[in-house]
PDB file of N, CA and C in Angstrom:
ATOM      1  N   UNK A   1      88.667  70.968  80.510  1.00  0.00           N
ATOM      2  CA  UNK A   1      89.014  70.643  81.871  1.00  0.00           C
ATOM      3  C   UNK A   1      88.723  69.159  82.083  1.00  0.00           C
ATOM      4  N   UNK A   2      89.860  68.215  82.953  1.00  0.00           N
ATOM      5  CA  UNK A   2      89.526  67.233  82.987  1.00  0.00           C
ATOM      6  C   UNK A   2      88.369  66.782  83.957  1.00  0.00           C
ATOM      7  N   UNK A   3      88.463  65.629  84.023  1.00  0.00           N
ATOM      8  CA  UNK A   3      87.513  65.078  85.302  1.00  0.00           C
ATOM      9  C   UNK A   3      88.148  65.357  86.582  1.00  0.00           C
ATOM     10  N   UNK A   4      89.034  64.696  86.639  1.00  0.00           N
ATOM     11  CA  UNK A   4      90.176  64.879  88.276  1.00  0.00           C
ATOM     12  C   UNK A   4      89.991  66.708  88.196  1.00  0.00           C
ATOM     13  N   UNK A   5      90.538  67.668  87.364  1.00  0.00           N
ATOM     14  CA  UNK A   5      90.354  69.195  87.663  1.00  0.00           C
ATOM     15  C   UNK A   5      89.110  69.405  88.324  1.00  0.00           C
ATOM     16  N   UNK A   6      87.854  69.120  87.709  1.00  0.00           N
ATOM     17  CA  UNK A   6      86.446  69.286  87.874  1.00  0.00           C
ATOM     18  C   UNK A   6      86.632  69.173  89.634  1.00  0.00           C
ATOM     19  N   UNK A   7      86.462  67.717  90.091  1.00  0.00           N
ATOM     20  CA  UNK A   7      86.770  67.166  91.189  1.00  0.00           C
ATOM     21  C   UNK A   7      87.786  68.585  92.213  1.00  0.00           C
ATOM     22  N   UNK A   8      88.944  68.055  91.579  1.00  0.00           N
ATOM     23  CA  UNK A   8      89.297  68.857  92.597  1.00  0.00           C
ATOM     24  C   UNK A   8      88.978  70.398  92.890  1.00  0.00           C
ATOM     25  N   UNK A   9      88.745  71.129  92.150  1.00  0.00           N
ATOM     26  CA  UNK A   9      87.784  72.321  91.769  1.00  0.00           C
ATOM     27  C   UNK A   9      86.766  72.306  93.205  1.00  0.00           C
ATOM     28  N   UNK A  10      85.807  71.076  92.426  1.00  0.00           N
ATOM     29  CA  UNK A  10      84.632  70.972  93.654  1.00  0.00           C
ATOM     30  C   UNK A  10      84.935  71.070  95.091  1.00  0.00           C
ATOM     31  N   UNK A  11      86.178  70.616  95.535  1.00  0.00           N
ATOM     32  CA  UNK A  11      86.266  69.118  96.936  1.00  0.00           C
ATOM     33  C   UNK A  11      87.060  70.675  96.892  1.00  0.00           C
ATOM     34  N   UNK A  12      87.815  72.103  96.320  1.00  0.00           N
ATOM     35  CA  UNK A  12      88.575  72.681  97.113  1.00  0.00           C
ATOM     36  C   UNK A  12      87.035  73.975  97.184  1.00  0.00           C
ATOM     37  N   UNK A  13      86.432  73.902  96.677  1.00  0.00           N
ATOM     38  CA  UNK A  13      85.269  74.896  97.029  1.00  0.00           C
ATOM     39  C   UNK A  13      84.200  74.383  98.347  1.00  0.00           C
ATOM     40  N   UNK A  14      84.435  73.422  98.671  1.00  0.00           N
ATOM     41  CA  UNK A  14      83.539  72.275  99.596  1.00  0.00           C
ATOM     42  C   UNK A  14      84.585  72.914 100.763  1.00  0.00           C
ATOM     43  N   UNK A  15      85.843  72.724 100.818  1.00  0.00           N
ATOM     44  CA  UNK A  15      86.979  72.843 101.570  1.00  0.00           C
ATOM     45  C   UNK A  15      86.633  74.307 102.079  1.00  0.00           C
ATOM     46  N   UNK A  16      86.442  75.500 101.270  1.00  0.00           N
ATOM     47  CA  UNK A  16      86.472  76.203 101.418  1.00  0.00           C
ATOM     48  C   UNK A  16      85.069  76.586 102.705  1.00  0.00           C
ATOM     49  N   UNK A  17      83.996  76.108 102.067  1.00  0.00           N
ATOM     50  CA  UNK A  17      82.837  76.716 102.823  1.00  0.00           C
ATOM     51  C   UNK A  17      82.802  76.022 104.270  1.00  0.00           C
ATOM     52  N   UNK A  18      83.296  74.778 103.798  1.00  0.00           N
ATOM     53  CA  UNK A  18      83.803  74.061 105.843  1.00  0.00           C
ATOM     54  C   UNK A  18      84.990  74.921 106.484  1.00  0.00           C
ATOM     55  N   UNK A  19      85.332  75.527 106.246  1.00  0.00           N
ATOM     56  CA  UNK A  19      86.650  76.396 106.670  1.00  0.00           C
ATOM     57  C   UNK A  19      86.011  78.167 106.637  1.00  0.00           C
ATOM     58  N   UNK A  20      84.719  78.395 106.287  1.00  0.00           N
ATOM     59  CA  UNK A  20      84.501  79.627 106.626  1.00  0.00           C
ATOM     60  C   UNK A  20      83.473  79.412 107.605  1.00  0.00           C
ATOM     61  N   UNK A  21      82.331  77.794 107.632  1.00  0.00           N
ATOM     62  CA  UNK A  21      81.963  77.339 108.570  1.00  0.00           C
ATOM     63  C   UNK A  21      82.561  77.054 110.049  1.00  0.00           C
ATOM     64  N   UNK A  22      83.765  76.706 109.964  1.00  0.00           N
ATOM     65  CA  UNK A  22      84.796  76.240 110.581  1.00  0.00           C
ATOM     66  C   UNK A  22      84.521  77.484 111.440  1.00  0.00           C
ATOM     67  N   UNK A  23      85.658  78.853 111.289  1.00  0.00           N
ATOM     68  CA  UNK A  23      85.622  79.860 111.577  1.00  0.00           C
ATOM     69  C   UNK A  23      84.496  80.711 112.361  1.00  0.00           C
ATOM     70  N   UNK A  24      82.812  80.540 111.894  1.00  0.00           N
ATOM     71  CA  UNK A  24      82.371  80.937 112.297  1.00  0.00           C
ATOM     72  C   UNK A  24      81.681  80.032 113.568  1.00  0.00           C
ATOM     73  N   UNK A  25      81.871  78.710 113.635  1.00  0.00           N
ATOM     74  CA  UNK A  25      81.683  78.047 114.610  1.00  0.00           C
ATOM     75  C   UNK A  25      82.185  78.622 115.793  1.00  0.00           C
ATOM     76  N   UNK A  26      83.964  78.756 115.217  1.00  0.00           N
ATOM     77  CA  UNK A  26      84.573  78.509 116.694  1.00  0.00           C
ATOM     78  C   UNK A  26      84.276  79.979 117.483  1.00  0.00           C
ATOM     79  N   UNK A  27      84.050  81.272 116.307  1.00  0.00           N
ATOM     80  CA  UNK A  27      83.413  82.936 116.858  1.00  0.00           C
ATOM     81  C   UNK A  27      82.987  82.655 117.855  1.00  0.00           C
ATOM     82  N   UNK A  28      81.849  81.488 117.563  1.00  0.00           N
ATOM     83  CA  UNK A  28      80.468  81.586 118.277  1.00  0.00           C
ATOM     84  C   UNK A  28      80.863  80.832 119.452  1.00  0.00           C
ATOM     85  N   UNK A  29      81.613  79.831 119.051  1.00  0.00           N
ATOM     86  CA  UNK A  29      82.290  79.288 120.552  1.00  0.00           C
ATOM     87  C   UNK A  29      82.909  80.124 121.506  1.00  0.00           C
ATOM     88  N   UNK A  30      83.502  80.760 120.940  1.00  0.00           N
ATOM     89  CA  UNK A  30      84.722  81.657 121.711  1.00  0.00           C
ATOM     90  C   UNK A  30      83.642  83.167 122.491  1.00  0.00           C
ATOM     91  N   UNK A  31      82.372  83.488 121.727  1.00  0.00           N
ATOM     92  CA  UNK A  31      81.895  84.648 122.144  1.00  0.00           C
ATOM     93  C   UNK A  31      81.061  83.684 123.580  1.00  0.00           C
ATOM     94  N   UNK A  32      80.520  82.153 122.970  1.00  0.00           N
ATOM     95  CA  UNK A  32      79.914  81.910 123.857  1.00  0.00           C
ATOM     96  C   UNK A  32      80.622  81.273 125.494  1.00  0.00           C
ATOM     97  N   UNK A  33      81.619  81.065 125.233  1.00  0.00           N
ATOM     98  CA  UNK A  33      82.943  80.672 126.506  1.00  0.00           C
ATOM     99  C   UNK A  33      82.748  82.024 127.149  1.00  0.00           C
ATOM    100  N   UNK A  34      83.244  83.009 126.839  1.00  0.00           N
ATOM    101  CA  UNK A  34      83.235  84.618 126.948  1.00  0.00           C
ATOM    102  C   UNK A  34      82.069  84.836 128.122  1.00  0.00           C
ATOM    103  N   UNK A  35      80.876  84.501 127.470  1.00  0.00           N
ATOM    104  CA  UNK A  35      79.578  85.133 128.128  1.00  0.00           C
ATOM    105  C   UNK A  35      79.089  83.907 129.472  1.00  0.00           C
ATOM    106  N   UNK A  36      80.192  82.743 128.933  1.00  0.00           N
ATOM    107  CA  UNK A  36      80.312  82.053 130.601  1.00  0.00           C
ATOM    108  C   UNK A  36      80.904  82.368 131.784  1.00  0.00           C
ATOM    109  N   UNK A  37      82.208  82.924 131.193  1.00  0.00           N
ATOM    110  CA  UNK A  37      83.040  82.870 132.016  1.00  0.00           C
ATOM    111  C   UNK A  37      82.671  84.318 132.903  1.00  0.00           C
ATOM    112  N   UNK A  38      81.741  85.091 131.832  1.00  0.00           N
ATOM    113  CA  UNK A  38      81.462  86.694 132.153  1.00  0.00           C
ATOM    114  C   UNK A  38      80.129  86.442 133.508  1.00  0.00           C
ATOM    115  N   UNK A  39      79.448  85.585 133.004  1.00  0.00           N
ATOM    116  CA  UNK A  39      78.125  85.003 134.094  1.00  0.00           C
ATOM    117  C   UNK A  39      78.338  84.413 135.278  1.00  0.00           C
ATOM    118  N   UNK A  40      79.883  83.360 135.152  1.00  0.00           N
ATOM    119  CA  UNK A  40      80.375  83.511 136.274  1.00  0.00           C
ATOM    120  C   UNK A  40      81.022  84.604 137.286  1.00  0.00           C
ATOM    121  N   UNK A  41      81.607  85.370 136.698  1.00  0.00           N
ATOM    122  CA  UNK A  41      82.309  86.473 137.051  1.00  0.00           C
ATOM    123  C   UNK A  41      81.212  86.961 138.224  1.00  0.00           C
ATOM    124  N   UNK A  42      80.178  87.695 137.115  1.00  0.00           N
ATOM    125  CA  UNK A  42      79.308  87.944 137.630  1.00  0.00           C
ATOM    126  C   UNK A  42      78.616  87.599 138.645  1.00  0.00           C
ATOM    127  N   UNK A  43      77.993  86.063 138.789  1.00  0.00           N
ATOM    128  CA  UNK A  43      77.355  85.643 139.723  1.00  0.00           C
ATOM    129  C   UNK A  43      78.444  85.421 140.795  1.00  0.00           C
ATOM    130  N   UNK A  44      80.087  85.260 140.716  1.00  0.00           N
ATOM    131  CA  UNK A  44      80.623  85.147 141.889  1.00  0.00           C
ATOM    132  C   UNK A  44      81.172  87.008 142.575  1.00  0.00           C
ATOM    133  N   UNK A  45      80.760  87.678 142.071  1.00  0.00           N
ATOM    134  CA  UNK A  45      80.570  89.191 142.196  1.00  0.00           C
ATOM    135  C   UNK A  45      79.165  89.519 143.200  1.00  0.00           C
ATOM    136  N   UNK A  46      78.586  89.305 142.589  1.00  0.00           N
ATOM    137  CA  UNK A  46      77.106  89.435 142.963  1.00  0.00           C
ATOM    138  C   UNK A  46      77.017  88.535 144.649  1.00  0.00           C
ATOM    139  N   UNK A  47      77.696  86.734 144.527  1.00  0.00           N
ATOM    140  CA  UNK A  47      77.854  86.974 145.915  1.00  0.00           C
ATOM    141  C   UNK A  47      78.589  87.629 147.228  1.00  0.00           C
ATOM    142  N   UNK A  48      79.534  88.113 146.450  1.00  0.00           N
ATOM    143  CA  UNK A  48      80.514  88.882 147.610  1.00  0.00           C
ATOM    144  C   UNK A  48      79.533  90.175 147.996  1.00  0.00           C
ATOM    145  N   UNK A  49      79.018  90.715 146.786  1.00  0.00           N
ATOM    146  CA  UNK A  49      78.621  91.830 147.298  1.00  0.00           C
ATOM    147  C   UNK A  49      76.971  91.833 148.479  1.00  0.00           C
ATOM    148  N   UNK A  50      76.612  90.493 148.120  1.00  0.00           N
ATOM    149  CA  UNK A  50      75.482  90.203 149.403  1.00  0.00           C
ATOM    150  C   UNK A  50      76.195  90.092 150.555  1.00  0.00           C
ATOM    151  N   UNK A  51      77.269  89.154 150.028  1.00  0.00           N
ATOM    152  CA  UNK A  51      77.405  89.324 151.784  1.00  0.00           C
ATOM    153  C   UNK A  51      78.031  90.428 152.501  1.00  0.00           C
ATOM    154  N   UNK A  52      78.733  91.295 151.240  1.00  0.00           N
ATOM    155  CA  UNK A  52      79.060  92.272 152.366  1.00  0.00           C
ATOM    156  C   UNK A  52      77.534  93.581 152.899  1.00  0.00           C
ATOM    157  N   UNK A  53      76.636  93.022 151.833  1.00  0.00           N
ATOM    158  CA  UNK A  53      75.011  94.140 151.775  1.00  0.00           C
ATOM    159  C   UNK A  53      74.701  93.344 153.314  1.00  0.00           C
ATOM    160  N   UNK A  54      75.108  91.868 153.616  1.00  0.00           N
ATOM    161  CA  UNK A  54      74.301  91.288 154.574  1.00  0.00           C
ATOM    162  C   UNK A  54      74.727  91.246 156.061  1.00  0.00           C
ATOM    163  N   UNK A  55      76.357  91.887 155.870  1.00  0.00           N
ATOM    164  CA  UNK A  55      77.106  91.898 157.250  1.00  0.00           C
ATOM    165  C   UNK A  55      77.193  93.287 157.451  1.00  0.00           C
ATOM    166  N   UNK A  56      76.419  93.894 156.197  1.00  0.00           N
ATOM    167  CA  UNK A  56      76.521  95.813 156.890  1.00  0.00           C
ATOM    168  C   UNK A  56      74.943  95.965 157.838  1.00  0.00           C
ATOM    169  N   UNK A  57      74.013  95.265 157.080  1.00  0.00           N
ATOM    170  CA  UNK A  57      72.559  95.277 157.653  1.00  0.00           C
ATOM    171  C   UNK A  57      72.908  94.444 159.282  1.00  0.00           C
ATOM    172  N   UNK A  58      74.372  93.529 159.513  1.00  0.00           N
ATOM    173  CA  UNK A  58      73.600  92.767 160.785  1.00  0.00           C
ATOM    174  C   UNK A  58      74.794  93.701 161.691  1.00  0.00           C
ATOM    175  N   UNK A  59      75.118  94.893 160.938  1.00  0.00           N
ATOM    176  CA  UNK A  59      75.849  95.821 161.583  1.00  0.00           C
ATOM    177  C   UNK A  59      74.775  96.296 162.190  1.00  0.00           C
ATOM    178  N   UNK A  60      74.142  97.351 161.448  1.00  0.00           N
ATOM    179  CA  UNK A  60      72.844  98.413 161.294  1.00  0.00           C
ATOM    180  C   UNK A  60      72.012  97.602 162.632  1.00  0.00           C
ATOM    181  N   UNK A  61      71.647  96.143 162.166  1.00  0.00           N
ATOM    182  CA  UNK A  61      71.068  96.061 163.756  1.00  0.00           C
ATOM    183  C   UNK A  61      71.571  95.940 164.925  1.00  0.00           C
ATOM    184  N   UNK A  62      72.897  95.828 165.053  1.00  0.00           N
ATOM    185  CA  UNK A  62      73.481  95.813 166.611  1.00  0.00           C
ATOM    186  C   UNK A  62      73.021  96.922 166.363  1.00  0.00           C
ATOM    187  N   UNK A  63      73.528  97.779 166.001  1.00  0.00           N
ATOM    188  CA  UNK A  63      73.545  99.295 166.326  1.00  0.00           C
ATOM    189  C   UNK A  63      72.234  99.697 167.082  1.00  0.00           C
ATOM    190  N   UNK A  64      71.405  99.052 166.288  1.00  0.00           N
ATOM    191  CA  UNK A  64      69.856  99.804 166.200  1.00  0.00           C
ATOM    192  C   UNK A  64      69.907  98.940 167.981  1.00  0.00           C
ATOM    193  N   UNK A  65      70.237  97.982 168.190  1.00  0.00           N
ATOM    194  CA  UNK A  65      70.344  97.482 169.564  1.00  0.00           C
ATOM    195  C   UNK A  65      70.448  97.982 170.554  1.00  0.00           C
ATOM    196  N   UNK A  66      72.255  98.292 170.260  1.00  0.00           N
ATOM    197  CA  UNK A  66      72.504  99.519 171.415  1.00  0.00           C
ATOM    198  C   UNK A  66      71.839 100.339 171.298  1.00  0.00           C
ATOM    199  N   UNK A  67      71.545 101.537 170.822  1.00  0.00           N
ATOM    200  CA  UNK A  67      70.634 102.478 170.538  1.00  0.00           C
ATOM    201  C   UNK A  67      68.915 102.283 171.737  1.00  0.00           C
ATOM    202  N   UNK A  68      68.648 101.619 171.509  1.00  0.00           N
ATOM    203  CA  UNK A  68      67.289 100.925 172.094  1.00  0.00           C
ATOM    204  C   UNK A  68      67.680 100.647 173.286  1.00  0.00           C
ATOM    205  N   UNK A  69      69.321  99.530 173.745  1.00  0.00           N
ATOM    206  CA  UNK A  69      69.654  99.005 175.145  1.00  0.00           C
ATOM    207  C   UNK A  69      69.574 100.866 175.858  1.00  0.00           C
ATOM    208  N   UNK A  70      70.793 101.366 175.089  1.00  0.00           N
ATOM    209  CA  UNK A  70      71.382 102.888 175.185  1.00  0.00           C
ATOM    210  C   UNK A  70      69.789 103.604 176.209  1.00  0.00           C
ATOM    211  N   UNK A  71      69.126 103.767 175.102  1.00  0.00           N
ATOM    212  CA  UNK A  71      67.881 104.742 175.475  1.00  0.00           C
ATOM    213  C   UNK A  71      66.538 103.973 176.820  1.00  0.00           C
ATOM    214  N   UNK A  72      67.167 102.623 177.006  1.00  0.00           N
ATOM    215  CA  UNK A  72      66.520 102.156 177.963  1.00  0.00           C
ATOM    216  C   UNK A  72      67.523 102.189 179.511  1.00  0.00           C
ATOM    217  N   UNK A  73      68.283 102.214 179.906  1.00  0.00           N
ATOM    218  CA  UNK A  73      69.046 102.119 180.258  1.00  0.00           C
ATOM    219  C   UNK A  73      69.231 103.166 181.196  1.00  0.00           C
ATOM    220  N   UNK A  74      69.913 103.275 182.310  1.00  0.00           N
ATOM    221  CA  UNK A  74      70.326 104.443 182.995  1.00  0.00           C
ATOM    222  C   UNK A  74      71.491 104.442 183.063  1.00  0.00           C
ATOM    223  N   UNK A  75      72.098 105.575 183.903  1.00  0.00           N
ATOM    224  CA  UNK A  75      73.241 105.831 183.952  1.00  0.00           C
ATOM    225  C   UNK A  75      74.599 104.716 184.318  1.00  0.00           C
ATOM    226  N   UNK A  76      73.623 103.946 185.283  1.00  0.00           N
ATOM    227  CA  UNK A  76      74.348 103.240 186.522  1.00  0.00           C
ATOM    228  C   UNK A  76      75.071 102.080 184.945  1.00  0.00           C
ATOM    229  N   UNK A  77      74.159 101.491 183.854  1.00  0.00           N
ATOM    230  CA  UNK A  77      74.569 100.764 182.773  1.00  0.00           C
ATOM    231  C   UNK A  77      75.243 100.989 182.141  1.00  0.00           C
ATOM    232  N   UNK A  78      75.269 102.755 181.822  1.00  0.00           N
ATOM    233  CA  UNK A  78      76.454 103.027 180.939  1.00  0.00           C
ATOM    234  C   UNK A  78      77.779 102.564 180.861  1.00  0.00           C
ATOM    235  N   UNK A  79      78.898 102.520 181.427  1.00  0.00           N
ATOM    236  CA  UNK A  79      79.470 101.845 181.203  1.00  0.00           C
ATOM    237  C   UNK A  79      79.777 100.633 180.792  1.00  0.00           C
ATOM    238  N   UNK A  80      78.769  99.801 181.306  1.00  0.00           N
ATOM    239  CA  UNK A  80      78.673  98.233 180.560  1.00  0.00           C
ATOM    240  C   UNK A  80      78.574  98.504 179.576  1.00  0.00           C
ATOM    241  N   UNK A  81      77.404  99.205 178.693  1.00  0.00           N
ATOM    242  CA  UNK A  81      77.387  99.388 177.291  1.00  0.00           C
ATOM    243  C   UNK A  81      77.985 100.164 177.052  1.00  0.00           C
ATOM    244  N   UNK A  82      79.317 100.588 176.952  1.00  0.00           N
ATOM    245  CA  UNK A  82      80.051 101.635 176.424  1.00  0.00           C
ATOM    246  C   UNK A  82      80.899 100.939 176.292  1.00  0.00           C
ATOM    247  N   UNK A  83      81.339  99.376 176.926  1.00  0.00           N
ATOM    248  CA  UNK A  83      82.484  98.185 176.409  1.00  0.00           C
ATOM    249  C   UNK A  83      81.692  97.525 175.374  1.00  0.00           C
ATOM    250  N   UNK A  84      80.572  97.319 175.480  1.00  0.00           N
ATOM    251  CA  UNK A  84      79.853  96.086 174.455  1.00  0.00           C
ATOM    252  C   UNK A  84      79.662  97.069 173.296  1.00  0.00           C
ATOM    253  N   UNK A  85      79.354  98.883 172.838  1.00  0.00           N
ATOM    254  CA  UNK A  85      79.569  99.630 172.005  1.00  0.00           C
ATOM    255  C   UNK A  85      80.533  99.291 171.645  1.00  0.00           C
ATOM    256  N   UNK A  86      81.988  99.662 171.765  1.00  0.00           N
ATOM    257  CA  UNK A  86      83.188  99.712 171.395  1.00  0.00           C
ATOM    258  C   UNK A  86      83.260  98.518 170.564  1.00  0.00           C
ATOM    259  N   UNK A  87      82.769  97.324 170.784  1.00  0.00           N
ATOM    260  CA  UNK A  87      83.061  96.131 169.688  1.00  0.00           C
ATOM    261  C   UNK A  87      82.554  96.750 168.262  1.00  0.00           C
ATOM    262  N   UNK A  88      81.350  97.390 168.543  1.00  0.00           N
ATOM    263  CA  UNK A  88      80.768  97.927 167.592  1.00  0.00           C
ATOM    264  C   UNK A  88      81.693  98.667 166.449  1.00  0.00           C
ATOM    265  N   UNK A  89      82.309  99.353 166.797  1.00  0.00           N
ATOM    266  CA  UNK A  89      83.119 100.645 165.973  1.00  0.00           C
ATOM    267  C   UNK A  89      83.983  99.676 165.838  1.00  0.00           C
ATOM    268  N   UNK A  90      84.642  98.599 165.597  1.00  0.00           N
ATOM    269  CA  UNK A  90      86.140  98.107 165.186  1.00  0.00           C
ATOM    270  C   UNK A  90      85.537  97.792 163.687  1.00  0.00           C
TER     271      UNK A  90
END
């Protein structure tokens, strides 16, 4: 075998292990893009679902409001709070 064979021999086995390097780089790129784009997902998930956890709780307290106005209240009020309820239920 000549010299130039030897050589090229080497430089295509060199070729080779940068090209299975290659490959496993970009895996790791591609799994790690993946687990960004998944964390975003996530964290923009996670805020929708507060705020809808945070506009059901500032439901829960009107409610708990009327409820309290409701049970303080006499008759002669009812009606007032039976318009300011009704916002309630939409």
């Amino acid at each position: 075998m000549s010299l130039i064979d030897l050589l090229k021999e080497k430089i295509e086995r060199q070729l080779a292990a940068y090209d299975e390097q290659l490959e496993a780089a970009q895996a790791k790129a591609k799994a790690k893009q993946a687990q960004a784009e998944a964390d975003v997902a996530g964290a923009e998930l996670e805020q929708q679902f507060l705020a809808e956890i945070n506009g059901i709780k500032d439901k829960m307290a009107e409610g708990q409001a009327y409820l309290k106005e409701l049970s303080e209240a006499g008759d002669e009020k009812a009606e007032e709070i039976k318009s300011k309820v009704a916002r309630f239920f939409d």
